[in-house]
C-alpha atoms as a PDB file:
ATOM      1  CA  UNK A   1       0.000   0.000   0.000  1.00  0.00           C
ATOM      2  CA  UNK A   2       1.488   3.546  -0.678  1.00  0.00           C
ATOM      3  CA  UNK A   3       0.363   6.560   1.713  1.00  0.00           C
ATOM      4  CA  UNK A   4       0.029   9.671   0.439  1.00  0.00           C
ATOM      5  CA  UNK A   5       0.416  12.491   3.248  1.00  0.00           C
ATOM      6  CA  UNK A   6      -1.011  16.073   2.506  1.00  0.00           C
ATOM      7  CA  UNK A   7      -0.004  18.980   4.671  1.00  0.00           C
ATOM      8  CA  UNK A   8      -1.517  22.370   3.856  1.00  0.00           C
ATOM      9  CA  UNK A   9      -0.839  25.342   5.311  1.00  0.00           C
ATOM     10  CA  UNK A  10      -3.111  28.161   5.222  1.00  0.00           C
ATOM     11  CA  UNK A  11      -3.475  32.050   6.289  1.00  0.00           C
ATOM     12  CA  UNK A  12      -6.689  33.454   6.702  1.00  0.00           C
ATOM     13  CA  UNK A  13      -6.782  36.584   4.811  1.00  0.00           C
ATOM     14  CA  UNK A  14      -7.366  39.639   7.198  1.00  0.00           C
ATOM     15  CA  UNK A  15     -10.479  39.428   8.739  1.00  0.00           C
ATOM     16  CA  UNK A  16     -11.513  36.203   7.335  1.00  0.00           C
ATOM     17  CA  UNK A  17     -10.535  33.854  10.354  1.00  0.00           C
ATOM     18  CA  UNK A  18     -13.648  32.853  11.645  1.00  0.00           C
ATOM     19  CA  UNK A  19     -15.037  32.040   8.316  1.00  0.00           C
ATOM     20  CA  UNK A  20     -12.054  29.877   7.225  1.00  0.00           C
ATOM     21  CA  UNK A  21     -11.845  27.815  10.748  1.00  0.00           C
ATOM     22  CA  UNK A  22     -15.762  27.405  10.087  1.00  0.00           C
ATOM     23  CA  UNK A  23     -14.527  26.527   7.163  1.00  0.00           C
ATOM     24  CA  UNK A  24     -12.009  24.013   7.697  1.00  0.00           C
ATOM     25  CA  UNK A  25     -13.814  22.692  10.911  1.00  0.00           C
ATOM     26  CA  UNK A  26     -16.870  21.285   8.608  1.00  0.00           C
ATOM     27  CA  UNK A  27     -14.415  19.059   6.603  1.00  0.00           C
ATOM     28  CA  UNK A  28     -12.836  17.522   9.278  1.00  0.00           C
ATOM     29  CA  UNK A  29     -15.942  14.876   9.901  1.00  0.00           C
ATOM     30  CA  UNK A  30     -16.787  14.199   6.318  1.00  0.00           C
ATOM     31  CA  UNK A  31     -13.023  13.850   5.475  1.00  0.00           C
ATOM     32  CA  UNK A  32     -12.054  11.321   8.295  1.00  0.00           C
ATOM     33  CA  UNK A  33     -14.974   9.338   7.357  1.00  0.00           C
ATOM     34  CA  UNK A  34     -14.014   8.947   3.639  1.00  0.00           C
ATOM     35  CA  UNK A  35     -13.169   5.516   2.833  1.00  0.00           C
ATOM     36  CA  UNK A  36      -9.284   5.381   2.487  1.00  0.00           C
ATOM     37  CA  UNK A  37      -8.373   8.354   4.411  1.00  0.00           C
ATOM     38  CA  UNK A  38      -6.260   7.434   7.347  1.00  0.00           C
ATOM     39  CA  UNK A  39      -5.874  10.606   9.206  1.00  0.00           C
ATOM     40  CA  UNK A  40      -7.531  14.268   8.841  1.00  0.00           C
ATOM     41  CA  UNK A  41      -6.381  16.685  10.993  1.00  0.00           C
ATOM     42  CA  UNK A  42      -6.728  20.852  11.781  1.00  0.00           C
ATOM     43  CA  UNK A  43      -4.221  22.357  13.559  1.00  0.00           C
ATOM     44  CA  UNK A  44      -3.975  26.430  14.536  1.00  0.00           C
ATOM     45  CA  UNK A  45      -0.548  28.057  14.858  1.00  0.00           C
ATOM     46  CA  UNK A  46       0.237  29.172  18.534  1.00  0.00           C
ATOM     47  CA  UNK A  47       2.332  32.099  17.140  1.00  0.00           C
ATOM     48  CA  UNK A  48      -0.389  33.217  14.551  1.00  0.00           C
ATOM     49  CA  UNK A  49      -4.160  32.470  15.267  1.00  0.00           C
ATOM     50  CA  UNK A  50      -4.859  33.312  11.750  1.00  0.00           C
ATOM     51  CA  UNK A  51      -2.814  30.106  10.435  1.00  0.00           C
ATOM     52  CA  UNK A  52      -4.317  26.831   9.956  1.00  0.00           C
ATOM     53  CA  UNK A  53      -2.179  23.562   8.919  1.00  0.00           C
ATOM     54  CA  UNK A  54      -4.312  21.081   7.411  1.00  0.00           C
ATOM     55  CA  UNK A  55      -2.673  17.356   8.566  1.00  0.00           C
ATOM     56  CA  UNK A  56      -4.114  14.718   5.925  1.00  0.00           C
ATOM     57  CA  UNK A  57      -2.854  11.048   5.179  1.00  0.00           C
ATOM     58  CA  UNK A  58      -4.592   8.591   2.653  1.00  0.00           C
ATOM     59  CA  UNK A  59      -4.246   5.082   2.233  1.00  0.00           C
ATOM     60  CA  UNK A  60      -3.395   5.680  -1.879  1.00  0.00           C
ATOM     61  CA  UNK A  61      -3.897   7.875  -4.884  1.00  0.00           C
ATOM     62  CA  UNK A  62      -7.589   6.591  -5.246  1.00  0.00           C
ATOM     63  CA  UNK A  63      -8.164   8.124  -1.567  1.00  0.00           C
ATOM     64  CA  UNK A  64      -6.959  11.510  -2.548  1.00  0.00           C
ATOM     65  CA  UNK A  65      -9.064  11.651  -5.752  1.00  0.00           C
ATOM     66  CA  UNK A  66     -12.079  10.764  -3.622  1.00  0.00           C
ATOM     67  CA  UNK A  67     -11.781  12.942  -1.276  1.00  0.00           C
ATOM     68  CA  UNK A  68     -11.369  15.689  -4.075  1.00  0.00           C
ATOM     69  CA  UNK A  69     -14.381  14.388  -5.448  1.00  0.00           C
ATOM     70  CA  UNK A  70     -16.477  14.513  -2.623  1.00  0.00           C
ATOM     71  CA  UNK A  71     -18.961  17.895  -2.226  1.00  0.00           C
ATOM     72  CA  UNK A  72     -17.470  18.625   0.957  1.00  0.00           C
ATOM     73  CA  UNK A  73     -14.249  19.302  -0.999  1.00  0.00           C
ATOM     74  CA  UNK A  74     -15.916  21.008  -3.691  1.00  0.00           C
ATOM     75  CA  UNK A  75     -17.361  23.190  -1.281  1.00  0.00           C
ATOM     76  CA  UNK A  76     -14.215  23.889   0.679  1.00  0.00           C
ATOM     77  CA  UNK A  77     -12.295  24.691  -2.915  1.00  0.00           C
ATOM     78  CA  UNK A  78     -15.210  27.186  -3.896  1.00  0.00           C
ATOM     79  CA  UNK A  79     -14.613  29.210  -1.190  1.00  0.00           C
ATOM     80  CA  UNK A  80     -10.987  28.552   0.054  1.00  0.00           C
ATOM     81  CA  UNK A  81      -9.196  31.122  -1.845  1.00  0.00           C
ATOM     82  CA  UNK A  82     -11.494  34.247  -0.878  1.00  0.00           C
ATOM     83  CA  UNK A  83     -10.433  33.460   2.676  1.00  0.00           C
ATOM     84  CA  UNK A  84      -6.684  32.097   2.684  1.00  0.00           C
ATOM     85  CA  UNK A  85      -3.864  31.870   0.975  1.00  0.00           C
ATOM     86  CA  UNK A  86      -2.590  28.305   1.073  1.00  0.00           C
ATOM     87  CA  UNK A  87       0.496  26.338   0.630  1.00  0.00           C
ATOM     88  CA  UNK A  88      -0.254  22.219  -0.150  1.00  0.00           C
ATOM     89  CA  UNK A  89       2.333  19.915  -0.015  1.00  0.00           C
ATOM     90  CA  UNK A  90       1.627  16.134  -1.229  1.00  0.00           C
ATOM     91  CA  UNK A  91       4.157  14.098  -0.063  1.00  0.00           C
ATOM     92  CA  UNK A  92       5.506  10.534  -0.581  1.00  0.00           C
ATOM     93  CA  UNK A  93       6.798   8.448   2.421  1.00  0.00           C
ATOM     94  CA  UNK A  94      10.561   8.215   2.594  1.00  0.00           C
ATOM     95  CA  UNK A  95      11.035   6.760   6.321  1.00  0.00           C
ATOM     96  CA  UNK A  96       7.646   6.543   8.086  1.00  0.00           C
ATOM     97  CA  UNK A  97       6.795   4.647  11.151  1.00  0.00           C
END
């Protein structure tokens, strides 16, 4: 099986944090109950309140196109860049426990 591991970092545009951790807090139950998703997880930056890192893992590519699929994420990518600026990074394991 190869994982797939998403990170995605993302800063709310001024005066748009409330809406994006509304946001980001109504995918994290659909997501985690996708078939092949492993792990979905929000985190919020201690240093800046206004940055959000998206934790996801997936079980393979199939997983990932699902989940892009899905309306949840549809919804989420209709309104994500009006309220952040975001930074994805898809990564590949190298040495993963």
């Amino acid at each position: 099986m190869t994982r797939l591991k998403i990170v995605a970092i993302l800063a709310a545009r001024p005066g748009k944090t409330e809406a994006l951790r509304a946001l980001l807090d109504g995918m994290v139950a659909p997501s985690r109950a996708e078939p092949g998703n492993l792990r979905y997880d929000l985190w919020q930056d201690r240093a800046d309140p206004a940055r959000f890192v998206l934790d996801e893992l997936y079980a393979d590519d199939g997983a990932v196109a699902a989940h892009r699929a899905s309306p949840h994420f549809q919804i989420y990518l209709s309104q994500i860049n009006d309220l952040a600026e975001r930074t994805p990074l898809t990564l590949d394991p190298v040495s993963v426990a």
